[in-house]
N, C-alpha and C. Protein backbone atom coordinates (compact mmCIF):
# COMPACT_ATOMS: atom_id res chain seq x y z
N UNK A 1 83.70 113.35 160.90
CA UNK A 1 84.76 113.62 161.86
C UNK A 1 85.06 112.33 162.62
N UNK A 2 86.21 112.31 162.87
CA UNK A 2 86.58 111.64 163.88
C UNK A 2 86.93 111.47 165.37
N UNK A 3 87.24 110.39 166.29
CA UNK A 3 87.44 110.84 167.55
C UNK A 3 89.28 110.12 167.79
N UNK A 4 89.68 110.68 168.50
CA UNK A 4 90.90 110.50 168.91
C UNK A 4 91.66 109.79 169.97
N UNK A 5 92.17 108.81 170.29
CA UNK A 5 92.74 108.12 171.66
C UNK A 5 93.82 108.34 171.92
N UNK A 6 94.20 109.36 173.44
CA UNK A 6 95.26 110.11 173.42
C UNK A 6 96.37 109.44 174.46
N UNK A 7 97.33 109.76 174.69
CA UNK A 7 98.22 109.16 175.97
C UNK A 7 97.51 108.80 177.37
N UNK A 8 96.65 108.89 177.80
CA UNK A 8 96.08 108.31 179.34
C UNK A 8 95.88 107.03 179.03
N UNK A 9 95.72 106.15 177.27
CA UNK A 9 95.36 105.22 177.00
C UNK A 9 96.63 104.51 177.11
N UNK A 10 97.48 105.05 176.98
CA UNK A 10 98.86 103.92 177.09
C UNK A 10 99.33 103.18 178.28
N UNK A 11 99.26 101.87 177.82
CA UNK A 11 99.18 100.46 178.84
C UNK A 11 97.97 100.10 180.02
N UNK A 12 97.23 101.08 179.15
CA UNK A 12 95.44 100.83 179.96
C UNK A 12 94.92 99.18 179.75
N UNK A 13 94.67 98.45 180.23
CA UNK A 13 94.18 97.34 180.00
C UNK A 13 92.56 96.88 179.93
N UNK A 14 91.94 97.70 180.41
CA UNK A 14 90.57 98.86 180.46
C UNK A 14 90.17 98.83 179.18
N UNK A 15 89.00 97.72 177.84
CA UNK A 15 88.84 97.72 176.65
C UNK A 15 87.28 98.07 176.78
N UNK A 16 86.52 98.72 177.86
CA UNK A 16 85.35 99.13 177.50
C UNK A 16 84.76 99.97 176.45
N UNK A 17 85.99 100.83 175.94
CA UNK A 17 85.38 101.56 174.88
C UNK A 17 85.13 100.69 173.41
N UNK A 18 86.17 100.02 173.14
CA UNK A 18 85.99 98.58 171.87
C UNK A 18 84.72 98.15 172.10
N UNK A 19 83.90 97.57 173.08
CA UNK A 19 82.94 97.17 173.43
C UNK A 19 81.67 97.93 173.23
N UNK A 20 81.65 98.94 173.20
CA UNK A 20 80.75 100.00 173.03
C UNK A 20 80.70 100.27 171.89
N UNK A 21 81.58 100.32 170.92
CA UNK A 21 81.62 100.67 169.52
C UNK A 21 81.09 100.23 168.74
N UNK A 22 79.67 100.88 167.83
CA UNK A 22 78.60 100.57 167.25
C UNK A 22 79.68 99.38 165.62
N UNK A 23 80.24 100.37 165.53
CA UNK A 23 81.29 100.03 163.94
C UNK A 23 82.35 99.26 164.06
N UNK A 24 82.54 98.61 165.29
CA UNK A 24 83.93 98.11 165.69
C UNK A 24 85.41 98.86 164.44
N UNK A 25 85.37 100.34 165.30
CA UNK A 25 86.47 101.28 164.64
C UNK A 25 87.74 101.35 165.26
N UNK A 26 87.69 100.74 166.94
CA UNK A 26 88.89 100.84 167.75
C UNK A 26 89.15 99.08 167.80
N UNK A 27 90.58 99.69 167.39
CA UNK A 27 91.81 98.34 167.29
C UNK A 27 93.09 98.79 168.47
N UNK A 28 93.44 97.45 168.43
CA UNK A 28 94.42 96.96 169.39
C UNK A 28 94.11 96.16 170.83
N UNK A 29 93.35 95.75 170.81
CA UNK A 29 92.52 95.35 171.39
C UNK A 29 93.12 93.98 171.84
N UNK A 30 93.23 93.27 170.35
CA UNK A 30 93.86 91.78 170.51
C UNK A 30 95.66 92.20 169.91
N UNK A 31 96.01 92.72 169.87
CA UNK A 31 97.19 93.32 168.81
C UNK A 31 98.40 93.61 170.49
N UNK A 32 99.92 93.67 169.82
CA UNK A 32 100.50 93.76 171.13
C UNK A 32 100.75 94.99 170.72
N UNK A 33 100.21 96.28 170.76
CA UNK A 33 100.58 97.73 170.42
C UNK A 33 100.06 98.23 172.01
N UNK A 34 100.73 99.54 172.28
CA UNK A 34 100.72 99.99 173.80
C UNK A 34 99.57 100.98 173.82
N UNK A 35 98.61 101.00 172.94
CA UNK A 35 97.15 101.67 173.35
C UNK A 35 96.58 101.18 172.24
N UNK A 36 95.15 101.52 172.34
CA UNK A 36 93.95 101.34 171.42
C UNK A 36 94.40 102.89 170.19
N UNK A 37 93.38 102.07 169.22
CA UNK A 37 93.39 103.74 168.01
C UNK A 37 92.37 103.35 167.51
N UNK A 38 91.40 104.42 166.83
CA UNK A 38 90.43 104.98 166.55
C UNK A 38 90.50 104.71 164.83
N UNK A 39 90.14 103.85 163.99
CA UNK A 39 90.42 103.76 162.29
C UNK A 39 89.29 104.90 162.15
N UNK A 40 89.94 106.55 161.68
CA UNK A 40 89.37 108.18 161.11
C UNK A 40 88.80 107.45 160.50
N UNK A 41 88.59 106.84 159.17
CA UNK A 41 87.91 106.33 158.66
C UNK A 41 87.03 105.55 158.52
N UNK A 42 86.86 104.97 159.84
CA UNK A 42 85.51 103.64 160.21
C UNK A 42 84.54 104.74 161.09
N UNK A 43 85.10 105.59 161.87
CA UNK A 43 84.46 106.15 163.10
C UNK A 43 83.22 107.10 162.61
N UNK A 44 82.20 106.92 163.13
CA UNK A 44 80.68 107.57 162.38
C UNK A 44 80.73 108.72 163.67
N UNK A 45 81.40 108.74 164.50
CA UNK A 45 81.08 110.06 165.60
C UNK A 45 80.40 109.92 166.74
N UNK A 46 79.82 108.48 166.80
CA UNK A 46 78.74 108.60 167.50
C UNK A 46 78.97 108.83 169.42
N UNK A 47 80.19 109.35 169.29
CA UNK A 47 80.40 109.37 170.87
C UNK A 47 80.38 108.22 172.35
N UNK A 48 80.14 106.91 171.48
CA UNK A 48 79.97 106.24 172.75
C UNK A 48 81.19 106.01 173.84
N UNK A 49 82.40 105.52 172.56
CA UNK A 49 83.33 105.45 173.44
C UNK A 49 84.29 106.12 174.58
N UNK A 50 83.79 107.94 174.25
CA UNK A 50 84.16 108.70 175.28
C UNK A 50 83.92 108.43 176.56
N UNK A 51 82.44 108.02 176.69
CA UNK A 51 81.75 107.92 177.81
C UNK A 51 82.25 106.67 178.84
N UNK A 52 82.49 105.39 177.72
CA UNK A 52 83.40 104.54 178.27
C UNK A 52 84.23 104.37 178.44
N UNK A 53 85.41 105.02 178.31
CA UNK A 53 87.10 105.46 178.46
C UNK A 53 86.66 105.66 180.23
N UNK A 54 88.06 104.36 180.68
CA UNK A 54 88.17 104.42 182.44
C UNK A 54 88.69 105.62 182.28
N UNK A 55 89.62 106.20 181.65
CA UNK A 55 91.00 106.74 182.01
C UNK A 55 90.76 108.53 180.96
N UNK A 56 89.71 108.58 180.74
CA UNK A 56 89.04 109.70 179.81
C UNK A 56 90.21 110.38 178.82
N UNK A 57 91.00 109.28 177.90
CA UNK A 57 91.91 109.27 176.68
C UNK A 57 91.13 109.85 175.44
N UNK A 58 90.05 109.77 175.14
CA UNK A 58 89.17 109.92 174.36
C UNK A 58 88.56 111.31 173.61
N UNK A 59 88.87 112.02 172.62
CA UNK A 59 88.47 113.42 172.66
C UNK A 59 87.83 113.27 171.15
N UNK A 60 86.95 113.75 170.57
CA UNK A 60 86.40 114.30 169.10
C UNK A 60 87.79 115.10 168.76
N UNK A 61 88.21 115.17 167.53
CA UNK A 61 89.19 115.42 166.90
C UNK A 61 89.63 116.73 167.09
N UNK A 62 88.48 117.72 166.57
CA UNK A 62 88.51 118.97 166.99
C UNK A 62 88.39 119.53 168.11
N UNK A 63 88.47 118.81 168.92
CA UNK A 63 88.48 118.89 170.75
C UNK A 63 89.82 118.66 171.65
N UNK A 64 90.31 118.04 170.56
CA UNK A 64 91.81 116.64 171.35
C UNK A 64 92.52 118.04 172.13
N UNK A 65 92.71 118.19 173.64
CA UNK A 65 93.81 119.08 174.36
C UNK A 65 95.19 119.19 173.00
N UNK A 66 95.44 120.50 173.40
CA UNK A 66 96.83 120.71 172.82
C UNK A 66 98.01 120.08 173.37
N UNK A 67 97.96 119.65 174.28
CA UNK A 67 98.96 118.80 174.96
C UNK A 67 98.89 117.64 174.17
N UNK A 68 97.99 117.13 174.01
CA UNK A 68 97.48 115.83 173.18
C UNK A 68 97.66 115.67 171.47
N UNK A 69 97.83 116.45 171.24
CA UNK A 69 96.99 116.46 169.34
C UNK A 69 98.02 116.05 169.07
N UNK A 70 99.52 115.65 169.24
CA UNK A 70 100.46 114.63 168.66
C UNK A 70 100.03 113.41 168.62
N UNK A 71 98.87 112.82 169.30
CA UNK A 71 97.72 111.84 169.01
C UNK A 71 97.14 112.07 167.94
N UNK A 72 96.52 113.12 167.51
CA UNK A 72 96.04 112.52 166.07
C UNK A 72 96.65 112.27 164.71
N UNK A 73 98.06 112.78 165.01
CA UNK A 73 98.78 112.12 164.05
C UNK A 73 99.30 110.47 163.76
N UNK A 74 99.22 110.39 165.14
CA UNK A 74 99.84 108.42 165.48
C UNK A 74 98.50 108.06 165.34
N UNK A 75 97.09 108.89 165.53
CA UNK A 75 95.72 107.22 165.41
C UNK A 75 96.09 107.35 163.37
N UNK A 76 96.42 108.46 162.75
CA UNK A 76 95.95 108.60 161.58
C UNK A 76 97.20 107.28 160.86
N UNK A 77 98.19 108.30 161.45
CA UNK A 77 99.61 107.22 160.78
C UNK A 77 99.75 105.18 160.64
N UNK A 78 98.72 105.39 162.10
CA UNK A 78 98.91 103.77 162.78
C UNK A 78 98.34 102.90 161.62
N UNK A 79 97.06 103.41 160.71
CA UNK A 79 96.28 102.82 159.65
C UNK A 79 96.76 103.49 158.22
N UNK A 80 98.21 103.87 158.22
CA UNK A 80 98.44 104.16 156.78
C UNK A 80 98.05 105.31 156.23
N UNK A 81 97.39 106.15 157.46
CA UNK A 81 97.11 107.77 156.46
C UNK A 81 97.20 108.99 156.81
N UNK A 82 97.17 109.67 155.93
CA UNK A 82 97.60 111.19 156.22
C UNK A 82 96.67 112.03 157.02
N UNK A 83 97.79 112.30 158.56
CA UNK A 83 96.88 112.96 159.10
C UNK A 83 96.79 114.38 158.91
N UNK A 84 95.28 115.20 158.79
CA UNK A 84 94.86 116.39 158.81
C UNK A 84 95.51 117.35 159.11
C-alpha cells in the first residue's frame, strides 16, 4: 500500500517529511511543482512521513478523507500511472 499527499500540502515549503523517508519515495522537493507526491510504487508504508507533515497532508491510501481522494489520483498520475 501506499500513502497519499493531499491539498494542505500545496505551497507548503515545510520538506520534513522527504527527510524522514527511509526510500527517498517523496519528490518535488527540488522540482518547481506546487506540492510534494508520494512515488505508489517506491513507498514501503512505513508511516514516517505522516508523523512529519507540519500541515498533516499525509493519509495511508485507504484512509485519504473523501474530501481528499482526488489526491490519489494526481500522486498516481504525477509518475505516469494508473490510479486504483
Amino acid at each position: 500500500m501506499t500513502h497519499i499527499i493531499t491539498e494542505p500540502c500545496i505551497g507548503v515549503k515545510d520538506t520534513a517529511c522527504v527527510d524522514v523517508c527511509p526510500v527517498d519515495c517523496i519528490y518535488g522537493k527540488d522540482e518547481t511543482w506546487e506540492m510534494l507526491y508520494i512515488h505508489p510504487e517506491e513507498c514501503i508504508d512505513c508511516g514516517l512521513c505522516v508523523d512529519a507533515c507540519p500541515v498533516q497532508a499525509i493519509f495511508p491510501l485507504e484512509e485519504t478523507p473523501e474530501e481528499w481522494e482526488s489526491y490519489i489520483a494526481k500522486n498516481y498520475t504525477q509518475f505516469d500511472l494508473t490510479p486504483p
